[in-house]
C-alpha atoms as a PDB file:
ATOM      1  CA  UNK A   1     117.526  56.381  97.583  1.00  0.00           C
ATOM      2  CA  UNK A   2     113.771  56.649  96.984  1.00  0.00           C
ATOM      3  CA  UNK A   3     112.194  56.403  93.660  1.00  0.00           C
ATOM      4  CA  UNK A   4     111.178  60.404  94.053  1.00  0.00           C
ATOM      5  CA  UNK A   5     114.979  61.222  94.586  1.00  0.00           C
ATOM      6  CA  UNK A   6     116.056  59.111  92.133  1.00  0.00           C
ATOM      7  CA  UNK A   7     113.991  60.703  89.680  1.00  0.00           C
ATOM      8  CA  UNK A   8     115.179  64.230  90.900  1.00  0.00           C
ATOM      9  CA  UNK A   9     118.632  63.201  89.580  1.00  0.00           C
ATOM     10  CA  UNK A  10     118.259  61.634  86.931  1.00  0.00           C
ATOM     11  CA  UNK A  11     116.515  65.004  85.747  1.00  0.00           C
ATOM     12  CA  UNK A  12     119.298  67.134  87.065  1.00  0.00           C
ATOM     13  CA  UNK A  13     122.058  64.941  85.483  1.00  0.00           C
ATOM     14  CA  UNK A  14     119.527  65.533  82.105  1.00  0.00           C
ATOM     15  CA  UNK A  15     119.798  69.227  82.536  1.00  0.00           C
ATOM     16  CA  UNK A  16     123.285  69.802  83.003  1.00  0.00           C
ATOM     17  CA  UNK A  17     123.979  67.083  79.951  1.00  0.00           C
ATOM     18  CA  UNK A  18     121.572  68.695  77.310  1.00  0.00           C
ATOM     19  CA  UNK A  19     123.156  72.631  78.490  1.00  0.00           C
ATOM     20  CA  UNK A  20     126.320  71.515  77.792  1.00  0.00           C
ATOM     21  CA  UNK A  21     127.262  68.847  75.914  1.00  0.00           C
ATOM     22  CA  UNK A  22     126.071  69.403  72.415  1.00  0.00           C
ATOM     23  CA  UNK A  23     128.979  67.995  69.999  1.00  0.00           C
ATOM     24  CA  UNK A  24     127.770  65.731  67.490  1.00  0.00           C
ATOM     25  CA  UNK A  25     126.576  62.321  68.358  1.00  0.00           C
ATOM     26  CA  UNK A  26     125.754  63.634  72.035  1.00  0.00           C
ATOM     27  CA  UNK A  27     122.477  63.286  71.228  1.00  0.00           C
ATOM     28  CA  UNK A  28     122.897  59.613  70.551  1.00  0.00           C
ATOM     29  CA  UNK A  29     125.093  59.165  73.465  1.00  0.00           C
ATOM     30  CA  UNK A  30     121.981  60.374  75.361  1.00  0.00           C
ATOM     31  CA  UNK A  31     119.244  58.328  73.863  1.00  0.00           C
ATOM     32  CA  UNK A  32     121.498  55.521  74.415  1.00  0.00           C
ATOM     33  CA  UNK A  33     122.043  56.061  78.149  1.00  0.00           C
ATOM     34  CA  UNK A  34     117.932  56.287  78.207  1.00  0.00           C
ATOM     35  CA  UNK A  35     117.448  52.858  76.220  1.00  0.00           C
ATOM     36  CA  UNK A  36     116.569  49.941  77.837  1.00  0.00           C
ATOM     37  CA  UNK A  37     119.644  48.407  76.820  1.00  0.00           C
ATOM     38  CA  UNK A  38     121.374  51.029  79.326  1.00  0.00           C
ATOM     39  CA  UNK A  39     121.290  50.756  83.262  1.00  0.00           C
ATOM     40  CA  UNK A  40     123.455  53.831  83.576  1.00  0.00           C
ATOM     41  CA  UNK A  41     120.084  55.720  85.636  1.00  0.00           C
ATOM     42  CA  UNK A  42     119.701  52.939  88.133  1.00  0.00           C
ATOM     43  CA  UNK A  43     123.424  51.337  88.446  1.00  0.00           C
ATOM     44  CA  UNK A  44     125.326  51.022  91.463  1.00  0.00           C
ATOM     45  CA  UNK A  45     128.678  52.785  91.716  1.00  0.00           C
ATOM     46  CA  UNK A  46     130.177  49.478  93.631  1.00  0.00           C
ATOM     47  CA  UNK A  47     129.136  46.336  95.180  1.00  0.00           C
ATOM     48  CA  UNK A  48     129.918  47.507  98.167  1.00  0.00           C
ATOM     49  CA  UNK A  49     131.858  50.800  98.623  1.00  0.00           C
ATOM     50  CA  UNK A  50     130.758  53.903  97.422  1.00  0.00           C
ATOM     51  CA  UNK A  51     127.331  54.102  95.472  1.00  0.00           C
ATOM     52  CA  UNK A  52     126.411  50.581  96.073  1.00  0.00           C
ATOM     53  CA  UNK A  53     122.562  51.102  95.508  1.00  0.00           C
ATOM     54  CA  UNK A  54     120.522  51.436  92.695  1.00  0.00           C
ATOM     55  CA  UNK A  55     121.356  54.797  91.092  1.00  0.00           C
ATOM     56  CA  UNK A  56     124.754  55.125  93.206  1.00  0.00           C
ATOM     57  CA  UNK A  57     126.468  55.467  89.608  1.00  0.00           C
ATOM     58  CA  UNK A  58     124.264  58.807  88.456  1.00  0.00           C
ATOM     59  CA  UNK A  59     124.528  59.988  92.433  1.00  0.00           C
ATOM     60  CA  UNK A  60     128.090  59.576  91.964  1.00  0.00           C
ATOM     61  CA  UNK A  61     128.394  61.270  88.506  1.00  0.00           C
ATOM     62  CA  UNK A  62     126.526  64.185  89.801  1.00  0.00           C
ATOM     63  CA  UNK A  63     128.805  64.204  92.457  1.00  0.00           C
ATOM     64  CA  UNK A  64     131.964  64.331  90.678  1.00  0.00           C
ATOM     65  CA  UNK A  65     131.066  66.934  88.677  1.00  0.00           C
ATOM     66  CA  UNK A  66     129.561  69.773  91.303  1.00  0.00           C
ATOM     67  CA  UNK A  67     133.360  69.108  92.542  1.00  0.00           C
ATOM     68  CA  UNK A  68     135.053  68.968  89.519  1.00  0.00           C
ATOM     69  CA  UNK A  69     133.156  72.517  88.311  1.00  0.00           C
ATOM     70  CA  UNK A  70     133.959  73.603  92.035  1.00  0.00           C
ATOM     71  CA  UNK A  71     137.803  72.374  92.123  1.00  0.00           C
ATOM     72  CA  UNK A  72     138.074  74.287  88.320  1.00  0.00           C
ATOM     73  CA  UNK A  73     136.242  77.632  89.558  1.00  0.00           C
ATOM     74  CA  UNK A  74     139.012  78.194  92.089  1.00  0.00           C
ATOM     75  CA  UNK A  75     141.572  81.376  91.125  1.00  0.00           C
ATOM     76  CA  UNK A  76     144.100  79.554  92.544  1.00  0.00           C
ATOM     77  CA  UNK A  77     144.017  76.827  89.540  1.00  0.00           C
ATOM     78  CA  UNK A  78     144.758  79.573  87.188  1.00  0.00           C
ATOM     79  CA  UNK A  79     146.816  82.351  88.542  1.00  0.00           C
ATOM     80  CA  UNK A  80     149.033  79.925  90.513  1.00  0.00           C
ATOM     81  CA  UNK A  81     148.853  76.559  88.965  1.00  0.00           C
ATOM     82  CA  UNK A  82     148.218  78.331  85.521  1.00  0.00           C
ATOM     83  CA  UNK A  83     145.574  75.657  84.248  1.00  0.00           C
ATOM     84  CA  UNK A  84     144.048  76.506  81.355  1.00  0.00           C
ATOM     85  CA  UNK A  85     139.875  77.440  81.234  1.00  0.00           C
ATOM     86  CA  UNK A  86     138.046  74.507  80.179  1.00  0.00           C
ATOM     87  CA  UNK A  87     134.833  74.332  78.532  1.00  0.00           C
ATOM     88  CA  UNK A  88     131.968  73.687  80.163  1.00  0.00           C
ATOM     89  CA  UNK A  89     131.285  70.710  77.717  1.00  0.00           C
ATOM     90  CA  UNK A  90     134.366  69.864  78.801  1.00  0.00           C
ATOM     91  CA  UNK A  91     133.436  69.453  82.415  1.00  0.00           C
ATOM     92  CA  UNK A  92     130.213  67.685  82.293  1.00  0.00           C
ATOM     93  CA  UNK A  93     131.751  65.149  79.386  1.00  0.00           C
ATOM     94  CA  UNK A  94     134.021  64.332  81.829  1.00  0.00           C
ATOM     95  CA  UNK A  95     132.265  64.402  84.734  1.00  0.00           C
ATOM     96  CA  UNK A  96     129.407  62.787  83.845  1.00  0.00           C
ATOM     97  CA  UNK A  97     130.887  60.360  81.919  1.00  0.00           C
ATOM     98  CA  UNK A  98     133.930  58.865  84.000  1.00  0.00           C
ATOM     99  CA  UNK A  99     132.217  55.916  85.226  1.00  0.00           C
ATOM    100  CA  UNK A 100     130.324  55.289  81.771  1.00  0.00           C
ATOM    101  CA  UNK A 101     132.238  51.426  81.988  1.00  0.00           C
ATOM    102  CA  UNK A 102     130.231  51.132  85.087  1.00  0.00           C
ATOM    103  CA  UNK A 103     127.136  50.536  83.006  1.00  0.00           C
ATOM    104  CA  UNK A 104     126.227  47.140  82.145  1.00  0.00           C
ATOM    105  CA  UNK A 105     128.767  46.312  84.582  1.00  0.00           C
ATOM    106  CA  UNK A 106     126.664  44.848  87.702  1.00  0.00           C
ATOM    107  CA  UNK A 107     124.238  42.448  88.681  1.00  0.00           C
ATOM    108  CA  UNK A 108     121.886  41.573  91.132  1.00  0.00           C
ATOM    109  CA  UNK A 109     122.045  38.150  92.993  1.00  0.00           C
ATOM    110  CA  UNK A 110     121.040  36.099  96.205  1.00  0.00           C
ATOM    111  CA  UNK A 111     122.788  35.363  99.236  1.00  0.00           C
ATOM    112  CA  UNK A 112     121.684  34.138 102.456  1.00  0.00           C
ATOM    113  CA  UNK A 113     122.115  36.756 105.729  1.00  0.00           C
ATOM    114  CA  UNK A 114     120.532  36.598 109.224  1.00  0.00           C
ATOM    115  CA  UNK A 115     117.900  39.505 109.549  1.00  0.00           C
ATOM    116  CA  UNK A 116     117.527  41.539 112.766  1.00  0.00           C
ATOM    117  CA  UNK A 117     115.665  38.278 114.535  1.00  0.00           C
ATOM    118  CA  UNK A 118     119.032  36.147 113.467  1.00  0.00           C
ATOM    119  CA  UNK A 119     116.888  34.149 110.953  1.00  0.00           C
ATOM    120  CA  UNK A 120     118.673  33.357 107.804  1.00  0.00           C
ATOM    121  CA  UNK A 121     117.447  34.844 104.473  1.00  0.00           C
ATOM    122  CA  UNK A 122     118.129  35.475 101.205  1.00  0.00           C
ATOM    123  CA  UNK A 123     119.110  39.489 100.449  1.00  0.00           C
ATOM    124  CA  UNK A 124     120.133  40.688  97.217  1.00  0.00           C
ATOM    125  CA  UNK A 125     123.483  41.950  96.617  1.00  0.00           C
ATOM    126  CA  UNK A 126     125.693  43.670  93.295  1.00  0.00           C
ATOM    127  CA  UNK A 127     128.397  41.595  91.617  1.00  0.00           C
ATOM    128  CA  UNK A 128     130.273  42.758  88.833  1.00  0.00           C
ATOM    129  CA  UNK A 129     129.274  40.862  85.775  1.00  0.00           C
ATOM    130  CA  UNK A 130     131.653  42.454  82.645  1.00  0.00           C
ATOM    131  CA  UNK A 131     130.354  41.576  79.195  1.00  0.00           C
ATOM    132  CA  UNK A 132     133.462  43.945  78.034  1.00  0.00           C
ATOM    133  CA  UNK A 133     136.116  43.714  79.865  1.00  0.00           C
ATOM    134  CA  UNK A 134     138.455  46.425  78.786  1.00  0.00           C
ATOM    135  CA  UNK A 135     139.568  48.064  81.538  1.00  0.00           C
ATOM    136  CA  UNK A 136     138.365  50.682  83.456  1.00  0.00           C
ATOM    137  CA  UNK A 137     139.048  54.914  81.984  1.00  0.00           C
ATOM    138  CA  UNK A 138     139.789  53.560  78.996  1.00  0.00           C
ATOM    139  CA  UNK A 139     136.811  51.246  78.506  1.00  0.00           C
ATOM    140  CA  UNK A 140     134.897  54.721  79.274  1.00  0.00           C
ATOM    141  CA  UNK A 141     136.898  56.059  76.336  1.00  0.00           C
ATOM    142  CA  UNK A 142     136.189  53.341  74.379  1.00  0.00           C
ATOM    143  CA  UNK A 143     132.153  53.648  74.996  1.00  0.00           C
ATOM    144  CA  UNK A 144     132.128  56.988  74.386  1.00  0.00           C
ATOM    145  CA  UNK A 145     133.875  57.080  71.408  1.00  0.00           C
ATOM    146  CA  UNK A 146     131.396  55.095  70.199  1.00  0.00           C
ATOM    147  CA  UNK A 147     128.553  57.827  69.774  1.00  0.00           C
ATOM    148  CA  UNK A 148     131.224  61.019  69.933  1.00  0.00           C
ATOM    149  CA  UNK A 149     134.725  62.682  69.839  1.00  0.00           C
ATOM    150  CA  UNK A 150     136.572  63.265  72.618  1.00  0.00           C
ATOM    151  CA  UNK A 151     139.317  65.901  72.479  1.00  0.00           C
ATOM    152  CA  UNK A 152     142.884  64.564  73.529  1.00  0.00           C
ATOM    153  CA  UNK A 153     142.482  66.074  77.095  1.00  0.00           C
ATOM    154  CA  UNK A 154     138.936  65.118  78.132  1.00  0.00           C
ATOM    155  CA  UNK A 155     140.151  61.379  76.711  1.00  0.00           C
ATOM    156  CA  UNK A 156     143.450  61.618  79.024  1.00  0.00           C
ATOM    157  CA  UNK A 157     141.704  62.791  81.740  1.00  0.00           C
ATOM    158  CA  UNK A 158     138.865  60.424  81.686  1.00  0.00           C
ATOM    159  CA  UNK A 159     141.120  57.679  81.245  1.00  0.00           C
ATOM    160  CA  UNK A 160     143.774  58.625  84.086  1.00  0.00           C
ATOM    161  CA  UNK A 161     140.795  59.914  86.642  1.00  0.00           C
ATOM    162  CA  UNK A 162     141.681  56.867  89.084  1.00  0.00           C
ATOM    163  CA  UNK A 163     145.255  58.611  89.525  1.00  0.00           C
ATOM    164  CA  UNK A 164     147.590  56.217  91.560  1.00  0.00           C
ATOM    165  CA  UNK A 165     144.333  53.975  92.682  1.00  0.00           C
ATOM    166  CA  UNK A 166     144.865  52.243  88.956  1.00  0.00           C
ATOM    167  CA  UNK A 167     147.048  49.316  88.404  1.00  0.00           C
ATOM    168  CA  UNK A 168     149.045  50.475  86.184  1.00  0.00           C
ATOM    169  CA  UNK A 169     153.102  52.293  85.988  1.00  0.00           C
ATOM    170  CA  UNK A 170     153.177  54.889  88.900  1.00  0.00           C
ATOM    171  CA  UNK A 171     155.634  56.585  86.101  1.00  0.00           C
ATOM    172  CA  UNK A 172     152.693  56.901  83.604  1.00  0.00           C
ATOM    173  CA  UNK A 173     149.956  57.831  86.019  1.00  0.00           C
ATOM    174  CA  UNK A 174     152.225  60.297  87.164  1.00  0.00           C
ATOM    175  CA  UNK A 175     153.314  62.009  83.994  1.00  0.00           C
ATOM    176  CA  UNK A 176     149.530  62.005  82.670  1.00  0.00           C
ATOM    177  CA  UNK A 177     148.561  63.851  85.394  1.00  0.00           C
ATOM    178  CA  UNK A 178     151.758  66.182  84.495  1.00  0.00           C
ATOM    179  CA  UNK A 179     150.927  66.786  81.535  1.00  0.00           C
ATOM    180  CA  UNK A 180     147.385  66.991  81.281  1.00  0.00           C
ATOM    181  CA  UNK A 181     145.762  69.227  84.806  1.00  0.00           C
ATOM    182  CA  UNK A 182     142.168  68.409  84.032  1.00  0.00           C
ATOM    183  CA  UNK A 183     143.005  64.801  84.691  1.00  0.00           C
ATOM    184  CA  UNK A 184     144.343  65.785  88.160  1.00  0.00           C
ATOM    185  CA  UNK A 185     141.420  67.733  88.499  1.00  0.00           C
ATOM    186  CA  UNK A 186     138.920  65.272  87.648  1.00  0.00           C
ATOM    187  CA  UNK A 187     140.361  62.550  89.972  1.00  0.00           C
ATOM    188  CA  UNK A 188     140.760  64.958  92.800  1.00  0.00           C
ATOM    189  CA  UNK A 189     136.636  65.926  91.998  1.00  0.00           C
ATOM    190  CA  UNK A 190     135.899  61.589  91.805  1.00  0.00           C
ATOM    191  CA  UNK A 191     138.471  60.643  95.305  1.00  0.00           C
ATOM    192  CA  UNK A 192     136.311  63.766  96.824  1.00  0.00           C
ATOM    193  CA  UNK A 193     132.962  62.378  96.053  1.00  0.00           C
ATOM    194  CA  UNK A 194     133.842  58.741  96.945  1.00  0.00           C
ATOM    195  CA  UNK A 195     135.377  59.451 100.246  1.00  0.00           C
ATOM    196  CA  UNK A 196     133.815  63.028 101.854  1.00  0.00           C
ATOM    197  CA  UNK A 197     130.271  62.509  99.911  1.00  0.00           C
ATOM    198  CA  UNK A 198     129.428  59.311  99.612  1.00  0.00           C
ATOM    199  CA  UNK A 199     131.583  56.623 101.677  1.00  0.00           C
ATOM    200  CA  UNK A 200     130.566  52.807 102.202  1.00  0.00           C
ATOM    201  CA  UNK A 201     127.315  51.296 102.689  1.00  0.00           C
END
């Protein structure tokens, strides 16, 4: 991604956040995400599956929620699955900020690799290097919680969007997504950017 697109998306993602998501402490959340303390603008979204380039992570954000406002838009989610309308705050909260754990979550190192001449030399690559290791949803949870409220379904379905991917119960995943449709939704919107939109490097 070049600087200019980069820049392009990182204004887009700006847009859509300050139209919609105006609960208190959003603000915060934003001038956080815009600190230099934050990498979320210029974080991968892996090491080396989908995203893994600098700004992969706001790519894949932006992503996830064109589907997940998509996905939602569809008559089919309320006359036949009867899913309830939800917010546009709602939708960019957790669209936008899924992946929030992601942040602070890589770095850059060295390895050696043979160019296109077979010479070795040294190429950067992402490793994960987690200063909080609480998980993955729920560490996003966590974060945002720090600055805002979540209501009980945007926190469900932020923390369930890796449906069955996720280590944990099959049970549990299963009866989250049950009972709450916008976490469904939401990992249908992240599996659809990480596998039709994006792919591996």
């Amino acid at each position: 991604m070049t600087d200019q697109e980069l820049e392009l998306k990182k204004e887009e993602f700006l847009s859509i956040y300050r139209e919609n998501i105006t609960r208190k402490g959003a603000d915060k959340l934003l001038e956080y995400l815009l600190s230099e303390e934050s990498d979320f603008f210029t974080a991968p979204a892996s090491t080396r599956y989908h995203g893994a380039y600098a700004g992969g992570l706001l790519s894949h954000s932006l992503n996830v929620y064109h589907n997940l406002t998509d996905y939602l838009a569809r008559s089919r989610c309320s006359e036949v699955f009867h899913m309830p309308e939800y917010s546009g705050e709602s939708i960019a909260i957790c669209a936008l900020l899924h992946d929030l754990c992601k942040m602070n979550f890589y770095s850059v190192d060295f390895r050696n690799a043979k160019n296109e001449k077979g010479v070795w030399e040294k190429v950067p690559y992402y490793k994960i290097d987690d200063r909080l290791p609480y998980g993955h949803g729920e560490k996003s949870v966590f974060m945002i919680q720090f600055f805002m409220h979540l209501r009980k379904e945007e926190a469900m379905a932020i923390r369930w969007h890796m449906g069955f991917s996720g280590p944990e119960d099959p049970n549990t995943i299963g009866r989250a997504l049950e009972m709450y449709p916008l976490a469904f939704a939401l990992h249908v919107a992240d599996m659809e950017a990480s596998y039709f939109l994006e792919g591996s490097v």
